[in-house]
PDB file of N, CA and C in Angstrom:
ATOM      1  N   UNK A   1      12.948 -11.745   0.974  1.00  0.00           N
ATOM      2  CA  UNK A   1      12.876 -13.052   1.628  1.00  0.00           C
ATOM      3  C   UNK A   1      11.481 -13.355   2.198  1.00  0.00           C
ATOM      4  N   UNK A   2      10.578 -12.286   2.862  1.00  0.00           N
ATOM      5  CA  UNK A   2       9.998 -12.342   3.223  1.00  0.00           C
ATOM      6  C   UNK A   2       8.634 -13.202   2.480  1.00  0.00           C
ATOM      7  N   UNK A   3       8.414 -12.621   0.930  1.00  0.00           N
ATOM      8  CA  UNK A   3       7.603 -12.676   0.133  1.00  0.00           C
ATOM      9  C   UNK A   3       8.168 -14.240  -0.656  1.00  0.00           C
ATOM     10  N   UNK A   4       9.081 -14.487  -0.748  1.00  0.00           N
ATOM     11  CA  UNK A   4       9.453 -15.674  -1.438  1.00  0.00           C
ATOM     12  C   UNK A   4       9.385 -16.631  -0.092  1.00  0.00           C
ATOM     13  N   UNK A   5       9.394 -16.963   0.966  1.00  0.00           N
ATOM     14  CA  UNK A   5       8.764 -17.676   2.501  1.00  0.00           C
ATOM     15  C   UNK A   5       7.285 -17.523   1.856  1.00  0.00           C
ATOM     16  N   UNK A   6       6.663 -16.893   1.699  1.00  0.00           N
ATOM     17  CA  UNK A   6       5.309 -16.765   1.514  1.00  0.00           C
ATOM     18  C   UNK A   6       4.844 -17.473   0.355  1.00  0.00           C
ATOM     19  N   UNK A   7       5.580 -17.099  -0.576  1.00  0.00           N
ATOM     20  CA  UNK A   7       5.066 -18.316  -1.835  1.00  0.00           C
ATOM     21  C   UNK A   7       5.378 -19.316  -1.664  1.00  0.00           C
ATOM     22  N   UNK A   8       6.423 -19.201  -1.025  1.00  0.00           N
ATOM     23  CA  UNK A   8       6.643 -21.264  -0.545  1.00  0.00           C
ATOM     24  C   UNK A   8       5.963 -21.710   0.487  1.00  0.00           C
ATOM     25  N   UNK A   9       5.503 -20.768   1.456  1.00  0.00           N
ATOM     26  CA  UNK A   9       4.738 -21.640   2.490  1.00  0.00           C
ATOM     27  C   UNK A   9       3.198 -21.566   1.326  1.00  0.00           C
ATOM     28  N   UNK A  10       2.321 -21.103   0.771  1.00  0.00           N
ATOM     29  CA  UNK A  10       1.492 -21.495   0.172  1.00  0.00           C
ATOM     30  C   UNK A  10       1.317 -23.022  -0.446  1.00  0.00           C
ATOM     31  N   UNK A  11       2.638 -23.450  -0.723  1.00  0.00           N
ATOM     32  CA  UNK A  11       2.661 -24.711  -1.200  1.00  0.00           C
ATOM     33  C   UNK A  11       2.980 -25.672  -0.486  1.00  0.00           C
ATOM     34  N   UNK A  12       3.621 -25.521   0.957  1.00  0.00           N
ATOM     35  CA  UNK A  12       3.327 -26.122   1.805  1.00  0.00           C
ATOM     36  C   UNK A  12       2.478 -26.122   2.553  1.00  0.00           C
ATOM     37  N   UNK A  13       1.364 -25.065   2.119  1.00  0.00           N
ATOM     38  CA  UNK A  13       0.026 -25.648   2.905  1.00  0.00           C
ATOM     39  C   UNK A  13      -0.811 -26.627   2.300  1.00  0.00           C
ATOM     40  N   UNK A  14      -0.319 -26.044   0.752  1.00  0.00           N
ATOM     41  CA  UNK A  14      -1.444 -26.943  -0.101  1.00  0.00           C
ATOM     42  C   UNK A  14      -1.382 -28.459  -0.249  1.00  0.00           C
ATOM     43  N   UNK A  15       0.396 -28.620  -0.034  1.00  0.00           N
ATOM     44  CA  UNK A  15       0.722 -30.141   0.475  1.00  0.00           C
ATOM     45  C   UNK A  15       0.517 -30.486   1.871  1.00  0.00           C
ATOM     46  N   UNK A  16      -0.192 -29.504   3.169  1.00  0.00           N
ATOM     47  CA  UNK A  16      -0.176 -30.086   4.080  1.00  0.00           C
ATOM     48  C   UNK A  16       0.732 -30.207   5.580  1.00  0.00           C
ATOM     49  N   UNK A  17       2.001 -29.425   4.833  1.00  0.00           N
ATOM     50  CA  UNK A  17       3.182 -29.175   5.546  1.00  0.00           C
ATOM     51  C   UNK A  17       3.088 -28.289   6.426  1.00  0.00           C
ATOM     52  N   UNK A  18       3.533 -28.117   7.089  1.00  0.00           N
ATOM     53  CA  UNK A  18       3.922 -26.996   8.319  1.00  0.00           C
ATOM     54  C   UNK A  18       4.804 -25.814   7.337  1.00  0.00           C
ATOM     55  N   UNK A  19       4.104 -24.315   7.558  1.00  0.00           N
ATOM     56  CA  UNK A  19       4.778 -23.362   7.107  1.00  0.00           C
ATOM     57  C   UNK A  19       5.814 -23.052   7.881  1.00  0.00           C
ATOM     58  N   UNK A  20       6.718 -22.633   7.226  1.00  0.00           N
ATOM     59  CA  UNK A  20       7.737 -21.815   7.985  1.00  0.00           C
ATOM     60  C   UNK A  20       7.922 -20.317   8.001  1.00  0.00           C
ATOM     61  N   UNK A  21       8.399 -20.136   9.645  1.00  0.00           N
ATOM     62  CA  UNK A  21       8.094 -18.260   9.302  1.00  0.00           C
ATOM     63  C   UNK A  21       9.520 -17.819   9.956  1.00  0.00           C
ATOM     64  N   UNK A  22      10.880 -18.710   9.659  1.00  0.00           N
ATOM     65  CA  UNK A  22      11.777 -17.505  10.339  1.00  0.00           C
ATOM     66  C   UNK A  22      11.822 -16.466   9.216  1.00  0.00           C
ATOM     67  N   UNK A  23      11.489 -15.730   8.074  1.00  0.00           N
ATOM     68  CA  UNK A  23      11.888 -14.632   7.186  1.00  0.00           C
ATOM     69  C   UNK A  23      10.502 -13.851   7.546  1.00  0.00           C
ATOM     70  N   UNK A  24       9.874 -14.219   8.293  1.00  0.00           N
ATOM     71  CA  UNK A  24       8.680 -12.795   8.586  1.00  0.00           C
ATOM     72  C   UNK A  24       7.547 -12.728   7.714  1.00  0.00           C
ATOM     73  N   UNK A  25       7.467 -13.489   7.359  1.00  0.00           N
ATOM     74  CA  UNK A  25       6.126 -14.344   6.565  1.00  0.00           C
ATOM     75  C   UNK A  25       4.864 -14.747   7.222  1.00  0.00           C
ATOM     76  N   UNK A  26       4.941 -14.490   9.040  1.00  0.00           N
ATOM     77  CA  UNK A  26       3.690 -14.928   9.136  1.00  0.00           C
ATOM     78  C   UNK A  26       2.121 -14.296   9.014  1.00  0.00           C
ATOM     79  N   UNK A  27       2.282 -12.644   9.147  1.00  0.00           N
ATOM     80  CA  UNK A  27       1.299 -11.570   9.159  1.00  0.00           C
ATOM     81  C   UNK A  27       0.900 -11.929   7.521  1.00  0.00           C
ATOM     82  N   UNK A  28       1.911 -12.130   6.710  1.00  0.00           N
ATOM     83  CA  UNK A  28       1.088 -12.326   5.150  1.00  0.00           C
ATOM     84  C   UNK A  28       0.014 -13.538   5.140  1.00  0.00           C
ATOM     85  N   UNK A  29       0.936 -14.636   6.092  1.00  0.00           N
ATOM     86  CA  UNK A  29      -0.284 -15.882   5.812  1.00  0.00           C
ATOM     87  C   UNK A  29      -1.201 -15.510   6.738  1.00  0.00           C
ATOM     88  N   UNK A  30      -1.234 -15.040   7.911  1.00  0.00           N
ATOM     89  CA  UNK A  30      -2.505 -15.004   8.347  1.00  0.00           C
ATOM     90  C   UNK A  30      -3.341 -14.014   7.833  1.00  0.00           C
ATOM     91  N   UNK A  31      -2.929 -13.235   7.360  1.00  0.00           N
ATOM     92  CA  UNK A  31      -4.105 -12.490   6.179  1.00  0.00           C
ATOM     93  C   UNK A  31      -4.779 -13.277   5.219  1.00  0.00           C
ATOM     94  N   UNK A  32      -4.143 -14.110   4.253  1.00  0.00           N
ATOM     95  CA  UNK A  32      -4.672 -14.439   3.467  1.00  0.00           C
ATOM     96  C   UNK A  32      -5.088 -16.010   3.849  1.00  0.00           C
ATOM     97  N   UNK A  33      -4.596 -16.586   5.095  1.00  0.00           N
ATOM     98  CA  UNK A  33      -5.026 -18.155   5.437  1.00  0.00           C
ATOM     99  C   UNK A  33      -4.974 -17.914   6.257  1.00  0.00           C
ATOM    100  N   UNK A  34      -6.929 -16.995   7.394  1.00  0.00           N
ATOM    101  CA  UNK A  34      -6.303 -17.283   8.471  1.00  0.00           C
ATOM    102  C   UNK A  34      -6.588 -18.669   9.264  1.00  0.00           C
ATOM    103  N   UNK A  35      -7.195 -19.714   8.346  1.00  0.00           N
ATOM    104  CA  UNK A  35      -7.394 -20.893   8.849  1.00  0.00           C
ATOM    105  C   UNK A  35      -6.458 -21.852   9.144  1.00  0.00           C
ATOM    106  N   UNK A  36      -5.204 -21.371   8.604  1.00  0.00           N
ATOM    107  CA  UNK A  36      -3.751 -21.910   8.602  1.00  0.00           C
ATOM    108  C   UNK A  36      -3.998 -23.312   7.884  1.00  0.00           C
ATOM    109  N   UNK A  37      -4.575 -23.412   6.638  1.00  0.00           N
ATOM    110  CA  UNK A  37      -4.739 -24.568   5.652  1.00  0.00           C
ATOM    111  C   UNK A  37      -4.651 -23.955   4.518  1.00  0.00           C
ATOM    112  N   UNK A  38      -4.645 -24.313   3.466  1.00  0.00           N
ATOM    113  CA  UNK A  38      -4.774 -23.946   2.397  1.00  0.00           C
ATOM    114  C   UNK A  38      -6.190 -23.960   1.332  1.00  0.00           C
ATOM    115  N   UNK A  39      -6.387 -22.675   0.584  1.00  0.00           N
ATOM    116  CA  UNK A  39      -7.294 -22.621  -0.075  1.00  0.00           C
ATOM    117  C   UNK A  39      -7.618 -21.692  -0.912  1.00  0.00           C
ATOM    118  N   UNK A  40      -8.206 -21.583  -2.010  1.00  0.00           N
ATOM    119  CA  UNK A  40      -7.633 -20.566  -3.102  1.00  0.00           C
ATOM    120  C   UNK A  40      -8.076 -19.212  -2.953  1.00  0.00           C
ATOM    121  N   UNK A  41      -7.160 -18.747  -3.470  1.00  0.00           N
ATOM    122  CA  UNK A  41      -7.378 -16.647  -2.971  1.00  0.00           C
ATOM    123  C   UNK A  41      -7.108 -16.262  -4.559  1.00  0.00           C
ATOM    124  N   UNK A  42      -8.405 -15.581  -4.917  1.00  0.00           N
ATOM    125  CA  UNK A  42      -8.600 -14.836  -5.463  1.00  0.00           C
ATOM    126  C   UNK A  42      -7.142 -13.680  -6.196  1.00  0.00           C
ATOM    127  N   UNK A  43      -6.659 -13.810  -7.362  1.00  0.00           N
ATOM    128  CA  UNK A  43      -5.704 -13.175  -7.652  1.00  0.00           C
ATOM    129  C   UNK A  43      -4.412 -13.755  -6.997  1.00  0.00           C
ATOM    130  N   UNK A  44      -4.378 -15.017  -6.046  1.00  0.00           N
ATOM    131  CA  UNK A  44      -3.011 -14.932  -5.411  1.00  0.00           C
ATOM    132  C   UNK A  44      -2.834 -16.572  -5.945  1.00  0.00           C
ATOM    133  N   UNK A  45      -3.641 -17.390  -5.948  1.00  0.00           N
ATOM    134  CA  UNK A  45      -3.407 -18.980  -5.829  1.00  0.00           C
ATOM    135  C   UNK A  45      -4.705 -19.860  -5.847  1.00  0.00           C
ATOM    136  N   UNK A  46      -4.387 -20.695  -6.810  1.00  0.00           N
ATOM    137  CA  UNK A  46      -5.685 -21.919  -7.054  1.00  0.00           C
ATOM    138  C   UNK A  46      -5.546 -23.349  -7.659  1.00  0.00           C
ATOM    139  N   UNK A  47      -5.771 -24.192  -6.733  1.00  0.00           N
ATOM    140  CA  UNK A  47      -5.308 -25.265  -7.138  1.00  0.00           C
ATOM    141  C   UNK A  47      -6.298 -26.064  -8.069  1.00  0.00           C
ATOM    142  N   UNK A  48      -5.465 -25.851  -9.641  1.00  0.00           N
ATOM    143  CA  UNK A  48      -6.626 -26.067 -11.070  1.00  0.00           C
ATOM    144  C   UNK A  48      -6.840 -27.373 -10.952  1.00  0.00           C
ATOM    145  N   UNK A  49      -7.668 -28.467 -11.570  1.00  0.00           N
ATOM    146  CA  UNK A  49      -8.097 -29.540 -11.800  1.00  0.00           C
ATOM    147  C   UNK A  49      -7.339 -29.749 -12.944  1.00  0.00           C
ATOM    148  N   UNK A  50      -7.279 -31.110 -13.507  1.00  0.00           N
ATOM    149  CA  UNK A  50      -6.643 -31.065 -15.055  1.00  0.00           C
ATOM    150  C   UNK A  50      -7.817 -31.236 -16.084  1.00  0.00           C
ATOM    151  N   UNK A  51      -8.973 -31.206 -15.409  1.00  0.00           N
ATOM    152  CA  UNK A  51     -10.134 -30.746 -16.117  1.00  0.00           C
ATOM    153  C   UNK A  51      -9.718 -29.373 -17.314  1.00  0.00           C
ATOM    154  N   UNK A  52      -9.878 -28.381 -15.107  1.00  0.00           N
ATOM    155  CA  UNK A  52      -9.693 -27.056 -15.754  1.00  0.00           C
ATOM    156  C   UNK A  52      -8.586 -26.793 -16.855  1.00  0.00           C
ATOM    157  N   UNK A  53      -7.652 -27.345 -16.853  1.00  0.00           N
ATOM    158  CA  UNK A  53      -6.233 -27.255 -17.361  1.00  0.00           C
ATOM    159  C   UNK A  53      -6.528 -27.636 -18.780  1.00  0.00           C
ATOM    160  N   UNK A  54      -7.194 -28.989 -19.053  1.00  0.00           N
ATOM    161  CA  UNK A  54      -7.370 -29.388 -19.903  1.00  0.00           C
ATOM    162  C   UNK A  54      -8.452 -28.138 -21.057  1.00  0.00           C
ATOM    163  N   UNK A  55      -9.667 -27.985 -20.746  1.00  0.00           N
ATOM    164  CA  UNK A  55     -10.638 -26.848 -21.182  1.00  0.00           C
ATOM    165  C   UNK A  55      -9.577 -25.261 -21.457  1.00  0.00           C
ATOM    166  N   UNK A  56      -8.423 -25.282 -20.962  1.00  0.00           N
ATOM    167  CA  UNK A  56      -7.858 -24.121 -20.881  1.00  0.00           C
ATOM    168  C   UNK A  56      -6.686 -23.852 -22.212  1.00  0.00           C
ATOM    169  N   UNK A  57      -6.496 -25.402 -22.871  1.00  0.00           N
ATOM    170  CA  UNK A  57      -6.238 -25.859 -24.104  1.00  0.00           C
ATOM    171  C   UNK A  57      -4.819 -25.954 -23.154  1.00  0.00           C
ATOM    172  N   UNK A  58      -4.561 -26.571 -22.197  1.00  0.00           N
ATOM    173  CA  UNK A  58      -3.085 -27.184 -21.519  1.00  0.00           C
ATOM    174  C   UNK A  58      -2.667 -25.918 -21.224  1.00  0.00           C
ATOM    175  N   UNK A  59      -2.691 -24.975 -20.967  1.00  0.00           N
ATOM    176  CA  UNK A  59      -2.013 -24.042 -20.874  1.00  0.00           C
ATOM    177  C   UNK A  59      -2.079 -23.570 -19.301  1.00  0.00           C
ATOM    178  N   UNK A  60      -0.677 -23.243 -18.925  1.00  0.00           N
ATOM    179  CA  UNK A  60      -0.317 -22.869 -17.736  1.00  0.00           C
ATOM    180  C   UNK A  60      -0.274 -21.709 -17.228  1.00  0.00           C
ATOM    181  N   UNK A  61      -0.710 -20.913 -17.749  1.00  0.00           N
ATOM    182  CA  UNK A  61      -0.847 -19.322 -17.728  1.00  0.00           C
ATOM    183  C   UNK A  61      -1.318 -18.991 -16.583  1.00  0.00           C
ATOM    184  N   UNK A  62      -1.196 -18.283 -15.256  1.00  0.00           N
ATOM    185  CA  UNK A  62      -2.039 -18.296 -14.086  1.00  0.00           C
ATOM    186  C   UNK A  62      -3.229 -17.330 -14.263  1.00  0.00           C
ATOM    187  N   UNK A  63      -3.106 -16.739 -14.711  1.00  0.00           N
ATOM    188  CA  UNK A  63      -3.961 -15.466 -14.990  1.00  0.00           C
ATOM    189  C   UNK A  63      -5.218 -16.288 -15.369  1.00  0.00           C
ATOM    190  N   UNK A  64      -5.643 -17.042 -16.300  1.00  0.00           N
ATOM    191  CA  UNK A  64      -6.232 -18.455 -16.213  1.00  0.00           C
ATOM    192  C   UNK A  64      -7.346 -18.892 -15.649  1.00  0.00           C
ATOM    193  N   UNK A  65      -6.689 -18.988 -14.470  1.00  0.00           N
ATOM    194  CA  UNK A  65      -6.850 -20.102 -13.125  1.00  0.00           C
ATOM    195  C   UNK A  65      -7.006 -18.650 -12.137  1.00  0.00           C
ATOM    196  N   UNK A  66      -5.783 -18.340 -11.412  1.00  0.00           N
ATOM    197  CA  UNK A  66      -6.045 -17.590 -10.861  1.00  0.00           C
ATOM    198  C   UNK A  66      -7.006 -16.096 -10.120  1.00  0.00           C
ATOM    199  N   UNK A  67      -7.351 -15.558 -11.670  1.00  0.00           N
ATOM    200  CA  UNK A  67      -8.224 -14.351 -11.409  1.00  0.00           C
ATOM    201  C   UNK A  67      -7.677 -13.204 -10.914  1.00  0.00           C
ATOM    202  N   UNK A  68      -8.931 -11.941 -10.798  1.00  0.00           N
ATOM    203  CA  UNK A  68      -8.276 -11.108 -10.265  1.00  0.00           C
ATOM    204  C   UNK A  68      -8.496 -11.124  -8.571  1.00  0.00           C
ATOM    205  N   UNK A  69      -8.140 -10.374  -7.654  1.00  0.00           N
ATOM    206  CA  UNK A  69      -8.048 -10.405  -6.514  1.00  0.00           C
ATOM    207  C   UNK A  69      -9.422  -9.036  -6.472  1.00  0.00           C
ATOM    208  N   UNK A  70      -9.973  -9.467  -4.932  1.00  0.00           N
ATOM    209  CA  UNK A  70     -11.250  -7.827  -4.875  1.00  0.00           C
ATOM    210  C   UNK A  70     -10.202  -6.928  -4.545  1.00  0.00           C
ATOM    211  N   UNK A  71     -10.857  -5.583  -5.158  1.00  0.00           N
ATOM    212  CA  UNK A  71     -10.281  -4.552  -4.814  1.00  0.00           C
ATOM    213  C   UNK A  71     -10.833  -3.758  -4.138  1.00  0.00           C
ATOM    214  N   UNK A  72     -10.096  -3.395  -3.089  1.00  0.00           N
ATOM    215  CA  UNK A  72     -10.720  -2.674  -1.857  1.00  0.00           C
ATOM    216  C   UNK A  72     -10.983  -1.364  -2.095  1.00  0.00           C
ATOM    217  N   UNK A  73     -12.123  -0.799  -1.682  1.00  0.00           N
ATOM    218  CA  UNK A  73     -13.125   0.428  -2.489  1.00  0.00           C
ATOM    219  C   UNK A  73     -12.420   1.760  -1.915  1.00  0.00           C
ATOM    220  N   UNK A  74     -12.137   2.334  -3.399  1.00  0.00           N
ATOM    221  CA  UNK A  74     -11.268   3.635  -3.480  1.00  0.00           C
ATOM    222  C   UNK A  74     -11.801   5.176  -2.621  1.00  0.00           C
ATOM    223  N   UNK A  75     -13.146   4.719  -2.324  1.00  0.00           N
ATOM    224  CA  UNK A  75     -13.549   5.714  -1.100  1.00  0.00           C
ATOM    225  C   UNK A  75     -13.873   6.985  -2.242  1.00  0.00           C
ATOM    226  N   UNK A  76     -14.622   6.819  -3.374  1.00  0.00           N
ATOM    227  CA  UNK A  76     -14.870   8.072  -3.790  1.00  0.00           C
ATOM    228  C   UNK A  76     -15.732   7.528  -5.234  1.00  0.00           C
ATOM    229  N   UNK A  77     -16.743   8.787  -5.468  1.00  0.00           N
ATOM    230  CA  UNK A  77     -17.736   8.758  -6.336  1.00  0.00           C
ATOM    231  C   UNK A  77     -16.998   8.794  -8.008  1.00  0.00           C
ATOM    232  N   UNK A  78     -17.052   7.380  -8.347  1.00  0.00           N
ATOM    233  CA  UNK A  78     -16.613   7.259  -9.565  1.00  0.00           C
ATOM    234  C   UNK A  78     -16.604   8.472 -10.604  1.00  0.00           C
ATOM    235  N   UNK A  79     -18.460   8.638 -10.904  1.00  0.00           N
ATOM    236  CA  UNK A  79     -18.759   9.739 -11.552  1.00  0.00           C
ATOM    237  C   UNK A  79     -18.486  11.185 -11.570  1.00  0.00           C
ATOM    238  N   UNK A  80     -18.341  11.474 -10.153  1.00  0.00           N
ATOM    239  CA  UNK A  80     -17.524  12.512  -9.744  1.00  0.00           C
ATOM    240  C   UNK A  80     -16.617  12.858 -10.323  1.00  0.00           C
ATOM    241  N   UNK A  81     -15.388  12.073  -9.581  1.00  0.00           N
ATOM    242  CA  UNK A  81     -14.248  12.188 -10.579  1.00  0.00           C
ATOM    243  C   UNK A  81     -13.902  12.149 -11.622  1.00  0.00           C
ATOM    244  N   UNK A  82     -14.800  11.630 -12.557  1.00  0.00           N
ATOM    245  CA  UNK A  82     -14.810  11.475 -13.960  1.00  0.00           C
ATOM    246  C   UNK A  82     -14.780  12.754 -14.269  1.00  0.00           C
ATOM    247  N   UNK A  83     -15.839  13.509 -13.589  1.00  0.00           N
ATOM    248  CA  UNK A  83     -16.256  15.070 -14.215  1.00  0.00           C
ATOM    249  C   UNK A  83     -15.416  15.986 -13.790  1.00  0.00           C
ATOM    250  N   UNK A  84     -14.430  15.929 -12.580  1.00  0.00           N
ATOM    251  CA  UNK A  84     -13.684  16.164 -12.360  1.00  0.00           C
ATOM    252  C   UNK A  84     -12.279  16.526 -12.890  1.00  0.00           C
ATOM    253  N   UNK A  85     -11.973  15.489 -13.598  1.00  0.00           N
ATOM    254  CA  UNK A  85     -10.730  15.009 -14.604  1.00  0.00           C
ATOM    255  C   UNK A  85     -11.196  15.811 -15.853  1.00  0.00           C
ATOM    256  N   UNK A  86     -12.614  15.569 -16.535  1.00  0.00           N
ATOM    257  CA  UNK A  86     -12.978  16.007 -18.055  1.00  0.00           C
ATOM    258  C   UNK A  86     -12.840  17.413 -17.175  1.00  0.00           C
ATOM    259  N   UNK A  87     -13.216  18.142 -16.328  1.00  0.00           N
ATOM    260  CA  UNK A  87     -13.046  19.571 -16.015  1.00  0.00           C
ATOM    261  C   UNK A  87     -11.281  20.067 -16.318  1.00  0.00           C
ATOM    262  N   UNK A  88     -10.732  19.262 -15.573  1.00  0.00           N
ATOM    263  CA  UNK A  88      -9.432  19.490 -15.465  1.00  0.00           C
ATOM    264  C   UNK A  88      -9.233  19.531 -17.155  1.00  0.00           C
ATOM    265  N   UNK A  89      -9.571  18.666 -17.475  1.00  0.00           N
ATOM    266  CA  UNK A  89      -9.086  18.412 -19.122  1.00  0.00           C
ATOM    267  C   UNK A  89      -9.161  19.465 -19.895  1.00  0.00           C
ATOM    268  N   UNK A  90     -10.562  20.120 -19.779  1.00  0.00           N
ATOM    269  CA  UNK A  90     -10.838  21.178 -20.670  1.00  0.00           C
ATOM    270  C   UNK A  90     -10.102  22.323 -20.326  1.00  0.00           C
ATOM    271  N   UNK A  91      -9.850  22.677 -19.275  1.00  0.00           N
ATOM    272  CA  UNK A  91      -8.892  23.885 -18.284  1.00  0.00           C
ATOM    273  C   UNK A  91      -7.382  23.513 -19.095  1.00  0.00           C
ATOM    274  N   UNK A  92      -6.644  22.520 -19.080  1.00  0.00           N
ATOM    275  CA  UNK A  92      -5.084  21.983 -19.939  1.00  0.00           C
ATOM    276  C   UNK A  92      -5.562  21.965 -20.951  1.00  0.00           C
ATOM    277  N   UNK A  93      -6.675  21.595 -21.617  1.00  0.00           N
ATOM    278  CA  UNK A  93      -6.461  21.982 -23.258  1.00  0.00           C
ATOM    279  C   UNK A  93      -6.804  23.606 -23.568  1.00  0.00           C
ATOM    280  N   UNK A  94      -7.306  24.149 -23.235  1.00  0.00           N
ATOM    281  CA  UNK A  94      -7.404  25.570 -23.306  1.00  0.00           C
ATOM    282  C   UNK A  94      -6.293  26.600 -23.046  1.00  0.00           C
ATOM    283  N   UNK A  95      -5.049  25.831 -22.116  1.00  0.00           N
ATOM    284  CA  UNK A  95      -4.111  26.461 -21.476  1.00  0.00           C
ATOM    285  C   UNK A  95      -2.937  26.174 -22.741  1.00  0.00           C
ATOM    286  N   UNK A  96      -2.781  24.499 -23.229  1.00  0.00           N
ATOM    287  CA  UNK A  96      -2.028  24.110 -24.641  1.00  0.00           C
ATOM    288  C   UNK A  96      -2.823  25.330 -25.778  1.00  0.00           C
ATOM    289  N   UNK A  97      -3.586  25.644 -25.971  1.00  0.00           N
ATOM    290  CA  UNK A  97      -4.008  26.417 -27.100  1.00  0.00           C
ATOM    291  C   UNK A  97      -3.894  27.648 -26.798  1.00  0.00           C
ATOM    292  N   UNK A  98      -3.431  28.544 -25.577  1.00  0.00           N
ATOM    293  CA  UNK A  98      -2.694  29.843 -25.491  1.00  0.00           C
ATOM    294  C   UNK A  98      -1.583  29.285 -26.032  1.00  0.00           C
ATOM    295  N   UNK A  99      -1.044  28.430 -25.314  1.00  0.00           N
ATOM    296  CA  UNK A  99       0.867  27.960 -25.317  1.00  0.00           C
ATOM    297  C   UNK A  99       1.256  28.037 -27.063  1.00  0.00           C
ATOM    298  N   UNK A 100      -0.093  26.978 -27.439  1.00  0.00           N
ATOM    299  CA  UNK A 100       0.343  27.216 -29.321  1.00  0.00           C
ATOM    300  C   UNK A 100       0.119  28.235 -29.823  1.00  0.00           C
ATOM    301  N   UNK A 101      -0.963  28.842 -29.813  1.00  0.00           N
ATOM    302  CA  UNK A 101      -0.942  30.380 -29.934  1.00  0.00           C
ATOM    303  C   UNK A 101       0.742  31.302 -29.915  1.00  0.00           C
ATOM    304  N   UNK A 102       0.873  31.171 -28.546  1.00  0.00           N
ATOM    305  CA  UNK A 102       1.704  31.928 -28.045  1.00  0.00           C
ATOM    306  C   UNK A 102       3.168  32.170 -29.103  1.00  0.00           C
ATOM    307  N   UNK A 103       3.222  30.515 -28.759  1.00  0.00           N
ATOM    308  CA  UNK A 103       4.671  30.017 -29.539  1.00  0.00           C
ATOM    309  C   UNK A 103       4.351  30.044 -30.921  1.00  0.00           C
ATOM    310  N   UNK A 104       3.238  30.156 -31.772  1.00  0.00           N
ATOM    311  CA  UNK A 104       3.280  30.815 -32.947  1.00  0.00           C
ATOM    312  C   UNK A 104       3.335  31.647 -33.391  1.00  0.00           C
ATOM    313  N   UNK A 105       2.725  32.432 -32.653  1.00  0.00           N
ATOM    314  CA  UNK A 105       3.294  33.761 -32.652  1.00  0.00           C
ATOM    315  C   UNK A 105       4.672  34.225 -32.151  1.00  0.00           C
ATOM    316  N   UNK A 106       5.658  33.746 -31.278  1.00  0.00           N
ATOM    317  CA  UNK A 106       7.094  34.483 -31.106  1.00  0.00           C
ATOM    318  C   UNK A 106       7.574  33.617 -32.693  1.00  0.00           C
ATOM    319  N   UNK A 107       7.266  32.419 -32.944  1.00  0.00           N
ATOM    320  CA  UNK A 107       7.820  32.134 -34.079  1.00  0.00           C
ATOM    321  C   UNK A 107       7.846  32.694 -35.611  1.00  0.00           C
ATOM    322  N   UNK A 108       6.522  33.499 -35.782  1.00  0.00           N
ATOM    323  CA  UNK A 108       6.540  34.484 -36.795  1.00  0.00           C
ATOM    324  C   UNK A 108       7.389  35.687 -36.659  1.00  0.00           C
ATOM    325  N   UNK A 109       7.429  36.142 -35.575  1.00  0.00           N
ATOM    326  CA  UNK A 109       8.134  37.374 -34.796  1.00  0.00           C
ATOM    327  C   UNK A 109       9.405  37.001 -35.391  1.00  0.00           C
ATOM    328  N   UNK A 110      10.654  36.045 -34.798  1.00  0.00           N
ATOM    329  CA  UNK A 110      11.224  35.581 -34.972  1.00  0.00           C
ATOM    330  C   UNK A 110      11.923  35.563 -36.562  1.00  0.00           C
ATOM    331  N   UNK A 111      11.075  34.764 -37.313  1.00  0.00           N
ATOM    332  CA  UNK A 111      10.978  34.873 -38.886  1.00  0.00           C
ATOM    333  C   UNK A 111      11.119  36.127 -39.280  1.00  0.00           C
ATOM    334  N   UNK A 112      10.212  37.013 -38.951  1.00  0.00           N
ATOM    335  CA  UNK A 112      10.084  38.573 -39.368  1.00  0.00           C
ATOM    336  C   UNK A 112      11.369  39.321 -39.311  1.00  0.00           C
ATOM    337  N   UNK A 113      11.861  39.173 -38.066  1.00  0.00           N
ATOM    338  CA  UNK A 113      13.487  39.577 -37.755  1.00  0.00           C
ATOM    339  C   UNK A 113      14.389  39.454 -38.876  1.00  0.00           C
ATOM    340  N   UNK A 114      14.588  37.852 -38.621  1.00  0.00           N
ATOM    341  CA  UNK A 114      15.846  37.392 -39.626  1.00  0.00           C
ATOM    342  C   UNK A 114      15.479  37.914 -41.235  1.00  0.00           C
ATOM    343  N   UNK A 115      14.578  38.215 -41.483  1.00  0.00           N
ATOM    344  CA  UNK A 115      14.595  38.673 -43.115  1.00  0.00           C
ATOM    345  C   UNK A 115      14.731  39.998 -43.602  1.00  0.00           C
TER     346      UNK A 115
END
């Protein structure tokens, strides 16, 4: 309830209206409006022109119009972790190539038995 108050008060800001907050909707709008008017947010809402609409070949797609939203910084050295992960990587593929090893070998074993 909370989040559906929120998409509807967006459109009653953009018409001008008084939002409503009995479902607990107001901490969302004042995050994202804290001017308590309406105006476009990045990844959340944008009110297109029929310019834009038009150049967009009519299409209503928000993704569009909308965009993505910033993303708040993950607190760590991209590159790092990259080398990090390819480390990890090489450590699990080395560990799969005992495992196949392994299991090819009980599987000959195996074979050897039954004949």
């Amino acid at each position: 309830p909370e989040q559906m108050e929120f998409l509807a008060n967006i459109v009653r800001l953009y018409r001008g209206a008084a939002p409503e907050l009995e479902a607990g909707s107001a901490a969302l709008l004042a995050e994202k409006f804290p001017e308590s008017h309406y105006r476009d947010v990045a990844g959340l809402c944008k009110a297109a022109t029929r310019a834009e609409i038009e150049a967009q070949g009519w299409s209503l797609n928000p993704g569009r119009y909308v965009g993505v939203g910033e993303r708040a910084a993950d607190g760590f050295d991209f590159k790092e972790r990259l080398q990090e992960l390819q480390e990890e990587l090489e450590t699990l593929n080395g560990e799969a190539l005992l495992l196949e090893q392994t299991i090819g070998q009980n599987i000959v074993e195996i074979l050897a038995v039954r004949t």
